[in-house]
C-alpha atoms as a PDB file:
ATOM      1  CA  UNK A   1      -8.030  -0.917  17.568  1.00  0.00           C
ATOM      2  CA  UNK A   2      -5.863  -3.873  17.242  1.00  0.00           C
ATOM      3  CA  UNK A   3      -6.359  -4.252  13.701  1.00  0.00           C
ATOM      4  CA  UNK A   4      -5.471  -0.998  12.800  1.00  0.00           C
ATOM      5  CA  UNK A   5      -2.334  -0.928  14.843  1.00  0.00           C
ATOM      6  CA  UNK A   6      -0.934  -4.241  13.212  1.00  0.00           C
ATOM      7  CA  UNK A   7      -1.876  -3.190   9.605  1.00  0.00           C
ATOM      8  CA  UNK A   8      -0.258   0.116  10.239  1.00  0.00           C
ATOM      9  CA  UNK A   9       2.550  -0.731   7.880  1.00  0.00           C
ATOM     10  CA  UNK A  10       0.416  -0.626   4.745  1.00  0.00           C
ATOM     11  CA  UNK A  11      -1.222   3.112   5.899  1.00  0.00           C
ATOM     12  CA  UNK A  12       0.628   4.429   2.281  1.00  0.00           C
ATOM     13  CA  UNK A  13      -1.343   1.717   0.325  1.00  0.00           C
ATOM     14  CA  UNK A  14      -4.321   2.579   2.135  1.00  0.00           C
ATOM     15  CA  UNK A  15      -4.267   6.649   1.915  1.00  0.00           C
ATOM     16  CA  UNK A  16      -3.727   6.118  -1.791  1.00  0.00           C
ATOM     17  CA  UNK A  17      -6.246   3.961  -2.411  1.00  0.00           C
ATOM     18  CA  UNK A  18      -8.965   5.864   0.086  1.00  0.00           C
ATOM     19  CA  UNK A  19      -7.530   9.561  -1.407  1.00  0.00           C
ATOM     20  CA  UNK A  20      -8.532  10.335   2.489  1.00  0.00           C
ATOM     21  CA  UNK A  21      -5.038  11.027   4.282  1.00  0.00           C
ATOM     22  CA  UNK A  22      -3.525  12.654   1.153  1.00  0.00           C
ATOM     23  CA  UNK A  23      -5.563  15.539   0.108  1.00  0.00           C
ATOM     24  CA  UNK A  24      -4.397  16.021  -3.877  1.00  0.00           C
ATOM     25  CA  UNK A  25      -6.121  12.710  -4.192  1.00  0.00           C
ATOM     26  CA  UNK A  26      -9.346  13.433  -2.410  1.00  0.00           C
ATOM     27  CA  UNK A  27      -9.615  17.349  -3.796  1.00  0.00           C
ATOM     28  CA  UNK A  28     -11.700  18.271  -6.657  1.00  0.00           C
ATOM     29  CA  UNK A  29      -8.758  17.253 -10.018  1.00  0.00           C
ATOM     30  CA  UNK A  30      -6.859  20.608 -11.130  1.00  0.00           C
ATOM     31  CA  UNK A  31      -6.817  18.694 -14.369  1.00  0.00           C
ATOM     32  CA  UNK A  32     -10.298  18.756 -15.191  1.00  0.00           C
ATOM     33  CA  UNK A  33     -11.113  19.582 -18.829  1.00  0.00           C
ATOM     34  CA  UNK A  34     -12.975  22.671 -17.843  1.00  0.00           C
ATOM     35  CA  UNK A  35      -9.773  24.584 -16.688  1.00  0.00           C
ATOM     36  CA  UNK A  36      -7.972  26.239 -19.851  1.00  0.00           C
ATOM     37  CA  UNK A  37      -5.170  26.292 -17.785  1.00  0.00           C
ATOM     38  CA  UNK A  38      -5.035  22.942 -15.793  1.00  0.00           C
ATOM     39  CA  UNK A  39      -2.188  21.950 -13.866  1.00  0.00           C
ATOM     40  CA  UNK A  40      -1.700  18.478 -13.684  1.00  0.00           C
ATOM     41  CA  UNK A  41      -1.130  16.562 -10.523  1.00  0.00           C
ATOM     42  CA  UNK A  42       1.546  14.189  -9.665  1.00  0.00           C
ATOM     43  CA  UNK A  43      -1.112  11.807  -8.132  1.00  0.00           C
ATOM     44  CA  UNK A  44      -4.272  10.283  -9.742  1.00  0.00           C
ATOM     45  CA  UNK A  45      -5.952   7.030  -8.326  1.00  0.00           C
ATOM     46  CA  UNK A  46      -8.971   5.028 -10.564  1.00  0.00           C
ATOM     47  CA  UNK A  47     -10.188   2.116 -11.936  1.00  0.00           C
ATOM     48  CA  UNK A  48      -8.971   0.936 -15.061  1.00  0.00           C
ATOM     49  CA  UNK A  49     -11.179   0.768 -18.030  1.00  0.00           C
ATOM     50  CA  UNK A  50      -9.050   0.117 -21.024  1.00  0.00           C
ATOM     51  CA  UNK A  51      -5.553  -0.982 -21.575  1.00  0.00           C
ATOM     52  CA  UNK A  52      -4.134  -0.427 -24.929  1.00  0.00           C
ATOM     53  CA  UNK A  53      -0.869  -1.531 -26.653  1.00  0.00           C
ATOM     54  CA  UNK A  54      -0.615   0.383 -29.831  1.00  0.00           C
ATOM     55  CA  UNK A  55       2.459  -1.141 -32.118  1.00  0.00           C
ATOM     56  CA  UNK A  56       3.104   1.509 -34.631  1.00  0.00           C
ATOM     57  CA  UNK A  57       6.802   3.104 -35.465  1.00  0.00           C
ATOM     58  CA  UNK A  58       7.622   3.425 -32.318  1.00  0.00           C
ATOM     59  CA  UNK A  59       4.480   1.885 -30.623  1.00  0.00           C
ATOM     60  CA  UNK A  60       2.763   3.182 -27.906  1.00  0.00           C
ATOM     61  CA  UNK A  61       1.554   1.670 -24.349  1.00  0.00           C
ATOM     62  CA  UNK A  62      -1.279   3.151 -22.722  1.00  0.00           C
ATOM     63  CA  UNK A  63      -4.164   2.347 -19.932  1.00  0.00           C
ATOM     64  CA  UNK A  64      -6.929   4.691 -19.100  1.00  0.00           C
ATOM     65  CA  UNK A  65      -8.488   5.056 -15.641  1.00  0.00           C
ATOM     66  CA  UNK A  66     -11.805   6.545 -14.432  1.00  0.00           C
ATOM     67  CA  UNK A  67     -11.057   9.278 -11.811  1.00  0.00           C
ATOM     68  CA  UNK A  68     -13.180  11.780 -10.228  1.00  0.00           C
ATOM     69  CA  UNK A  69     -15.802  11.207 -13.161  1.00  0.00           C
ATOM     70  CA  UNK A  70     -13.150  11.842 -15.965  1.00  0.00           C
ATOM     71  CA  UNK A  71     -11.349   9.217 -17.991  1.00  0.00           C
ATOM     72  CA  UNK A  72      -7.556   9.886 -18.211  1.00  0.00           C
ATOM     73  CA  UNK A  73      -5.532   8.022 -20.736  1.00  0.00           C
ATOM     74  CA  UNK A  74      -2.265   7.574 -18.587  1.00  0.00           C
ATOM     75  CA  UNK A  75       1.055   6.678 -20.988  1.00  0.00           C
ATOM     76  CA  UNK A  76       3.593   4.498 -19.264  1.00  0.00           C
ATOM     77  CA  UNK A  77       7.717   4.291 -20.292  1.00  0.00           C
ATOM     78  CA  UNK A  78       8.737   0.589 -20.774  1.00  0.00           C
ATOM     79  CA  UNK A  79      12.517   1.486 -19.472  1.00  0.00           C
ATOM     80  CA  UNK A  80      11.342   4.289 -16.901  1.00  0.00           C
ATOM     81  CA  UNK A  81       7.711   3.228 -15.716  1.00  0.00           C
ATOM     82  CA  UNK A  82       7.883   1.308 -12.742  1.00  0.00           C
ATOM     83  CA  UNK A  83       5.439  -1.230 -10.773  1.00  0.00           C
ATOM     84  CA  UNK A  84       4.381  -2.373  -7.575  1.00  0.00           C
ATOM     85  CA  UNK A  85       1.377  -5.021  -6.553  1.00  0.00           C
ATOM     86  CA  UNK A  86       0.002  -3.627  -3.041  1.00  0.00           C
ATOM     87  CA  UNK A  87      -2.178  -5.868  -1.149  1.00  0.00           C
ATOM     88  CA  UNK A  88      -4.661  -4.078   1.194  1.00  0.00           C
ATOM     89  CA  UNK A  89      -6.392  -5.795   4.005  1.00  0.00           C
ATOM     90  CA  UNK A  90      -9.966  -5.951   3.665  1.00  0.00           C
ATOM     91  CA  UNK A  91     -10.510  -5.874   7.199  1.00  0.00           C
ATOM     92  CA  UNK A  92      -8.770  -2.531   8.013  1.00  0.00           C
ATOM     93  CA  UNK A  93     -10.563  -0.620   5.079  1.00  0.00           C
ATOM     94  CA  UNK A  94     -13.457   0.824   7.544  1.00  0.00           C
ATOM     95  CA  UNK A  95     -10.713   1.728  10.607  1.00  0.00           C
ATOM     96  CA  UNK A  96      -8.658   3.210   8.227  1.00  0.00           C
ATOM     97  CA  UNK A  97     -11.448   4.985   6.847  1.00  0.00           C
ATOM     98  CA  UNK A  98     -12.263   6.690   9.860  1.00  0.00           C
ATOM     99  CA  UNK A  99      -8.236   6.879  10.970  1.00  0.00           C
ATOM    100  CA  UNK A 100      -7.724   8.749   8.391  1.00  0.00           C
ATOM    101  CA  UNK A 101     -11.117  11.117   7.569  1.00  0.00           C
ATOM    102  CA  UNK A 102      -9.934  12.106  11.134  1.00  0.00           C
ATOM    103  CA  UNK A 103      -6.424  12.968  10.182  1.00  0.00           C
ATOM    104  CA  UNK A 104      -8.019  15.088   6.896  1.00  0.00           C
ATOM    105  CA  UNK A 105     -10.022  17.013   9.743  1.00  0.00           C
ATOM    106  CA  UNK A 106      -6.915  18.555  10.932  1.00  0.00           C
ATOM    107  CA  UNK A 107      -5.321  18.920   7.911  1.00  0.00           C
ATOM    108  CA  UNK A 108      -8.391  20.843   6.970  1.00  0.00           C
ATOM    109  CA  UNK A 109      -8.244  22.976   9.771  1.00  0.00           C
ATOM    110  CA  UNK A 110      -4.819  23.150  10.334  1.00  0.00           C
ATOM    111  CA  UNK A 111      -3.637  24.533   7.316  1.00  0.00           C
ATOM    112  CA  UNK A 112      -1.646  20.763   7.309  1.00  0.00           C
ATOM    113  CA  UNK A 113      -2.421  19.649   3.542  1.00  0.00           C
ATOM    114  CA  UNK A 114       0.483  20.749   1.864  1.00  0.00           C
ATOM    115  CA  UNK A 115       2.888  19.412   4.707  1.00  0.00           C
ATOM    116  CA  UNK A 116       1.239  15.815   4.013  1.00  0.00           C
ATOM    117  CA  UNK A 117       1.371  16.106   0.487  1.00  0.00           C
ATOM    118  CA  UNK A 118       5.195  16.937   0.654  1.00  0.00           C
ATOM    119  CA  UNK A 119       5.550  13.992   3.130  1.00  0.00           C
ATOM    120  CA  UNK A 120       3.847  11.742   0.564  1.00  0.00           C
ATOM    121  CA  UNK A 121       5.844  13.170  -2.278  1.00  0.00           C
ATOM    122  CA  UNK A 122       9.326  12.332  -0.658  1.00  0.00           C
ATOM    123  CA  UNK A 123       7.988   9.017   0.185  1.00  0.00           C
ATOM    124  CA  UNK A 124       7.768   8.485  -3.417  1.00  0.00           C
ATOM    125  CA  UNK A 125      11.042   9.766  -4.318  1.00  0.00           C
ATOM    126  CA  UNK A 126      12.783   7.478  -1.976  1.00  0.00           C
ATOM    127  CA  UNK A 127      13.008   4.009  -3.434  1.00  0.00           C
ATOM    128  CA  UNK A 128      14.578   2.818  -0.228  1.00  0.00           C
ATOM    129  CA  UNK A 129      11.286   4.353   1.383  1.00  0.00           C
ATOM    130  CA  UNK A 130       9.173   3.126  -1.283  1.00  0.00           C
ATOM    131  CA  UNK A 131      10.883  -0.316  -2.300  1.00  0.00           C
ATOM    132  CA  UNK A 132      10.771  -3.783  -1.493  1.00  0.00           C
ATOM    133  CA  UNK A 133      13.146  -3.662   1.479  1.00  0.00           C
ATOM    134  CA  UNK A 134      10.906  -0.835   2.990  1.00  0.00           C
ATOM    135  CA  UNK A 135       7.662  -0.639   5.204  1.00  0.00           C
ATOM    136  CA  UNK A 136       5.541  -1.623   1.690  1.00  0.00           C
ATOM    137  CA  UNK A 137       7.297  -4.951   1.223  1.00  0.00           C
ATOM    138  CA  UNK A 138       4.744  -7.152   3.706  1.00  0.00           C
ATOM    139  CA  UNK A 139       2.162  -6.203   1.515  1.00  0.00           C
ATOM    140  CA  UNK A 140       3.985  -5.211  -1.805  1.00  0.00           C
ATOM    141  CA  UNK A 141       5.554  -6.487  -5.046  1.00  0.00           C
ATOM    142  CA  UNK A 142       7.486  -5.655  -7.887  1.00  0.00           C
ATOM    143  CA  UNK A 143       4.639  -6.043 -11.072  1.00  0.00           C
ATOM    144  CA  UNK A 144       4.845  -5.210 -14.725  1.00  0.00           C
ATOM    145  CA  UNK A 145       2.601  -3.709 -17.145  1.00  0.00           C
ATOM    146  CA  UNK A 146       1.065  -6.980 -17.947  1.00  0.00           C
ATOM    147  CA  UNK A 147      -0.417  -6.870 -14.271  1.00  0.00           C
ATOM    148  CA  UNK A 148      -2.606  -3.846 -14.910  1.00  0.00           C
ATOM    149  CA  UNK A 149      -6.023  -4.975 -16.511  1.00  0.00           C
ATOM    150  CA  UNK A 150      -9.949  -3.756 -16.917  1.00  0.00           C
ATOM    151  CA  UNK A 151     -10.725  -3.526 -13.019  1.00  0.00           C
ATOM    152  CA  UNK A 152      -8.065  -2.888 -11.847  1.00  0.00           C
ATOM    153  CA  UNK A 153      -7.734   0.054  -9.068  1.00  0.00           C
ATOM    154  CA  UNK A 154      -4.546   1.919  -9.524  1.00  0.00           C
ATOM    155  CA  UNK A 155      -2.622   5.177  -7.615  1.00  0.00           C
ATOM    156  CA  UNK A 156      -0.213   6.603 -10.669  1.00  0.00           C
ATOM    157  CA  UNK A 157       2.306   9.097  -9.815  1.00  0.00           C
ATOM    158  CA  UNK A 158       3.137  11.013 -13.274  1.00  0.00           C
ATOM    159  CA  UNK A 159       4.991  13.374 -14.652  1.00  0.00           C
ATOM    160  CA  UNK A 160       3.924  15.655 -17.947  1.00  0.00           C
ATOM    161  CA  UNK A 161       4.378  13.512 -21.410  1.00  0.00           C
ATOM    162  CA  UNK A 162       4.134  14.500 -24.578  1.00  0.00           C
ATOM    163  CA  UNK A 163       0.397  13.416 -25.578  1.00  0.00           C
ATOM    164  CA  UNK A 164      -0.598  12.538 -21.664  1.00  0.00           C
ATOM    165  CA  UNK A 165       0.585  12.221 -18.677  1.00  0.00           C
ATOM    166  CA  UNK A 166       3.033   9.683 -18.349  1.00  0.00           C
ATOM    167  CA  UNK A 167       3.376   7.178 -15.481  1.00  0.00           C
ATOM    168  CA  UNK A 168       6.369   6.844 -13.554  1.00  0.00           C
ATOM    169  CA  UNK A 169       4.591   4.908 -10.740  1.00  0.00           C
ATOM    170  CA  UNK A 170       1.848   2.988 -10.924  1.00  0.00           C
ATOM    171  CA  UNK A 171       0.731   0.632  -7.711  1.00  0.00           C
ATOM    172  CA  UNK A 172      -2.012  -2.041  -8.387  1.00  0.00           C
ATOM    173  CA  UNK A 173      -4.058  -2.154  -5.320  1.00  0.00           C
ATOM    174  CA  UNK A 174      -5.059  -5.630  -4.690  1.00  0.00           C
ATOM    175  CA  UNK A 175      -7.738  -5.706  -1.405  1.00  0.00           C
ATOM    176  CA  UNK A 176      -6.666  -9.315   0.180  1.00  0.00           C
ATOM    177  CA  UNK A 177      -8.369 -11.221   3.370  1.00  0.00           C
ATOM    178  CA  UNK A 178      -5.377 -10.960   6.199  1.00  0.00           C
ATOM    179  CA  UNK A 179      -5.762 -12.777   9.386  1.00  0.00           C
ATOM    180  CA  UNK A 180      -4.148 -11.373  12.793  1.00  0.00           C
ATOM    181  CA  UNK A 181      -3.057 -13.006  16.053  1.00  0.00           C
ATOM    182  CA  UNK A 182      -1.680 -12.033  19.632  1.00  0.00           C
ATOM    183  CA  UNK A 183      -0.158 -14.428  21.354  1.00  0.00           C
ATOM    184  CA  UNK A 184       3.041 -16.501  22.388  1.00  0.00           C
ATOM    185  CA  UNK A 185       5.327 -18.029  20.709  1.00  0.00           C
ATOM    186  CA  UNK A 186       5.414 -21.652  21.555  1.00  0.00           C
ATOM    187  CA  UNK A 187       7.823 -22.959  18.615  1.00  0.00           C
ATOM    188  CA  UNK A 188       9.817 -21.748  16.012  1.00  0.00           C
ATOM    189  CA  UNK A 189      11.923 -23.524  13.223  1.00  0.00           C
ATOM    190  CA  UNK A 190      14.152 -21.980  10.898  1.00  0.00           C
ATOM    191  CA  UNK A 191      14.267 -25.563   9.079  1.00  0.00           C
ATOM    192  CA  UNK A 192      10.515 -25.286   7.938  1.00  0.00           C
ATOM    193  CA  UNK A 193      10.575 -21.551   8.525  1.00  0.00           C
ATOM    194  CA  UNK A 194       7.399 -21.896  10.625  1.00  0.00           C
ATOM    195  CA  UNK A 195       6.247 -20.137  13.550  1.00  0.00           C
ATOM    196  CA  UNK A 196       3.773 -21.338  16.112  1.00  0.00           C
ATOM    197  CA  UNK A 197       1.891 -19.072  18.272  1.00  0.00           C
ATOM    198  CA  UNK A 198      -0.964 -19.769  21.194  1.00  0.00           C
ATOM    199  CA  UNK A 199      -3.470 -17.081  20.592  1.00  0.00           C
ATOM    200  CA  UNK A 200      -3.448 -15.387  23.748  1.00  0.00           C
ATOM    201  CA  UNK A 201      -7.714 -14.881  24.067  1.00  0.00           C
ATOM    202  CA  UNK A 202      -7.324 -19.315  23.808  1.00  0.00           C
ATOM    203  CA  UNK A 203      -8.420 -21.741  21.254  1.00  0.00           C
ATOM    204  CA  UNK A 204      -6.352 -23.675  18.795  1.00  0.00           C
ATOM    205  CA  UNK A 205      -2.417 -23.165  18.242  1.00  0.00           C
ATOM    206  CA  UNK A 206      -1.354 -21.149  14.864  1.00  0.00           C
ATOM    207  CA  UNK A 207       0.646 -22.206  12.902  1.00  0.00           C
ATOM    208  CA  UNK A 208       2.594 -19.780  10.428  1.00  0.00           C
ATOM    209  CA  UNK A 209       4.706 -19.829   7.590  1.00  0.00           C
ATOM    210  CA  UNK A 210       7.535 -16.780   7.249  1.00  0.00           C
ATOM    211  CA  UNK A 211       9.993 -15.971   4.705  1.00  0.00           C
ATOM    212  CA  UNK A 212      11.649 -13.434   2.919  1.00  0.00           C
ATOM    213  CA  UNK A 213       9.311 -11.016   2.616  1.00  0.00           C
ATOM    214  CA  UNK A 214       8.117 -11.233   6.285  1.00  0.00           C
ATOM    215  CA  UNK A 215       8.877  -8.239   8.257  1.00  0.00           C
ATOM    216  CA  UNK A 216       9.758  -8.439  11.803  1.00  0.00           C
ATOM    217  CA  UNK A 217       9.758  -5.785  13.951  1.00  0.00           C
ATOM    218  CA  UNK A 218      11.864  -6.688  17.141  1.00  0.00           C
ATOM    219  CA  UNK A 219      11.856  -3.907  19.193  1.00  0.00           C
ATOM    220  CA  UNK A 220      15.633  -3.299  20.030  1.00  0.00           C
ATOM    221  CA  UNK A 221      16.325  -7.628  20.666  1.00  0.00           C
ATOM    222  CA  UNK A 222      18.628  -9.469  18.215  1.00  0.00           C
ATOM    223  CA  UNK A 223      15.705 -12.078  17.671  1.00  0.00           C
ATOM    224  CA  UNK A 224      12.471 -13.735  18.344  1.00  0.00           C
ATOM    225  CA  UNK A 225      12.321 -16.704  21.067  1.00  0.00           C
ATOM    226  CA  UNK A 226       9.876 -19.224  22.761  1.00  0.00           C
ATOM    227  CA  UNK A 227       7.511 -17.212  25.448  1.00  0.00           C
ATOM    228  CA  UNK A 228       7.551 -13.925  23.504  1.00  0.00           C
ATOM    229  CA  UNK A 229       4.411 -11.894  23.061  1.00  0.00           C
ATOM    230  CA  UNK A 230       3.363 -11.187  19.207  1.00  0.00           C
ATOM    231  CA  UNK A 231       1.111  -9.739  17.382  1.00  0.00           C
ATOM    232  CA  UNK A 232       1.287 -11.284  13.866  1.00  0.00           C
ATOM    233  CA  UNK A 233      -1.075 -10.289  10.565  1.00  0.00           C
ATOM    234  CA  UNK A 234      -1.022 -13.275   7.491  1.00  0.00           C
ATOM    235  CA  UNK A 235      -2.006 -13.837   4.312  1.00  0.00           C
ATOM    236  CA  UNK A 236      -4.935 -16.883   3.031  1.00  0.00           C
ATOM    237  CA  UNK A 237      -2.244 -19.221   2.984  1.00  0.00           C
ATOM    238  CA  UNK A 238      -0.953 -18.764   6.355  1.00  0.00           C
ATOM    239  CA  UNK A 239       2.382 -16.604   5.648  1.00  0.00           C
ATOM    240  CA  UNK A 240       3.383 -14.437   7.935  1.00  0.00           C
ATOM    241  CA  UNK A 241       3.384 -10.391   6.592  1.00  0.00           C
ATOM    242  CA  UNK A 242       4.107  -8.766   9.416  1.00  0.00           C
ATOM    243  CA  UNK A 243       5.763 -10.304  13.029  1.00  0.00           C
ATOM    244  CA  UNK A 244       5.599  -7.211  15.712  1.00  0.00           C
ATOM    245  CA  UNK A 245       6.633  -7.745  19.304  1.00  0.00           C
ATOM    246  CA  UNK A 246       4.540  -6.625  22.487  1.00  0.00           C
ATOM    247  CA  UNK A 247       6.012  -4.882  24.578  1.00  0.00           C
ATOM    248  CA  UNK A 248       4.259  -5.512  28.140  1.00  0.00           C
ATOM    249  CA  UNK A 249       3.296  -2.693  30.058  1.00  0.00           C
ATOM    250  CA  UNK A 250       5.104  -3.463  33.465  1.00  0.00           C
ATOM    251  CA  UNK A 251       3.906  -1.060  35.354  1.00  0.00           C
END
């Protein structure tokens, strides 16, 4: 269960991408063209099968996703859409699978759904909860609209437009291969912004890059030192995403 402990920070980017932990996404669409009087939902995760950018009077930007067996032409706002490149480990997609089937199971029999879906829907509303600075930013990043292409998988949160529904959200999942070690810190320089930890199950000494974007959690101590127990998940290149103390059991 390691793995799915350390990754925990990315469990948003991971419900929305699985539709599993947030039941709008995983329910049958209220916007499907055989209701005459659909409602439609603030959350709707796809594939991307066209992107369009229409320059007439006014011009017109547009992508269109396949969702639940329905393609949905999604507009987006150049001044008010906003976007953010998540990475998802590849290696926590079957835990959090399971994880999080298990936490639909009570949901579904707990009358829970709407709770989570409010929960979710605050998230979103919060841009210090949602940003850069927050529990996304290990495994987030401000995109654009030119980031979105044929492929792609997306989780839009819209409001009602004129023609469609019109994005205010859209995150670009991007699955990525993250490493993970527990171990000790042996060295660490803030010159090369490096940290060097001896995996604690033995073998070779990792090295790591960190940097702005790392996030540490320290567990109530002003900063990391020599001889402390980690638990560290990286990127391809080595950089450090996430840098989470262990606290020892001392009984």
């Amino acid at each position: 269960m390691r793995i799915w402990k350390v990754a925990g920070v990315s469990v948003l980017a991971l419900g929305l991408v699985l539709g599993l932990a947030l039941p709008a996404l995983a329910a049958p669409p209220d916007w499907a063209p055989s209701k005459a009087d659909h409602v439609l939902p603030k959350l709707l995760r796809g594939e991307v099968i066209e992107v369009e950018v229409i320059e007439v009077d006014e011009g017109e930007t547009f992508f269109i996703i396949q969702s639940h067996g329905q393609e949905v032409t999604i507009s987006v706002d150049g001044d008010n859409t906003q976007y953010f490149k998540v990475s998802v480990p590849r290696r926590v997609v079957p835990l959090a699978k399971h994880q999080l089937g298990l936490v639909e199971q009570v949901q579904e029999n707990s009358g829970l759904r709407q709770q989570a879906q409010a929960r979710l829907e605050l998230r979103l509303e919060s841009q210090e909860g949602l940003g850069l600075g927050g529990w996304l930013r290990p495994f987030g990043q401000e995109a654009s609209f030119d980031n979105i292409a044929v492929g792609s998988r997306v989780v839009v949160r819209t409001v009602p437009g004129e023609d469609n529904p019109l994005a205010k959200l859209v995150f670009i999942v991007e699955p990525t291969e993250c490493g993970h070690v527990l171990g000790t810190i042996t060295d660490i320089s803030s010159g090369d912004k490096t940290i060097t930890v001896a995996p604690a199950d033995g073998g070779d000494d990792v090295v790591l890059s960190y940097g702005d974007r790392t996030h540490f959690i320290l567990r109530g101590v002003p900063g990391l030192e020599g001889g402390e127990l980690v638990r560290v998940v990286y990127d391809e290149e080595k950089m450090a995403k996430v840098v989470s103390m262990v606290v020892e059991d001392l009984d």
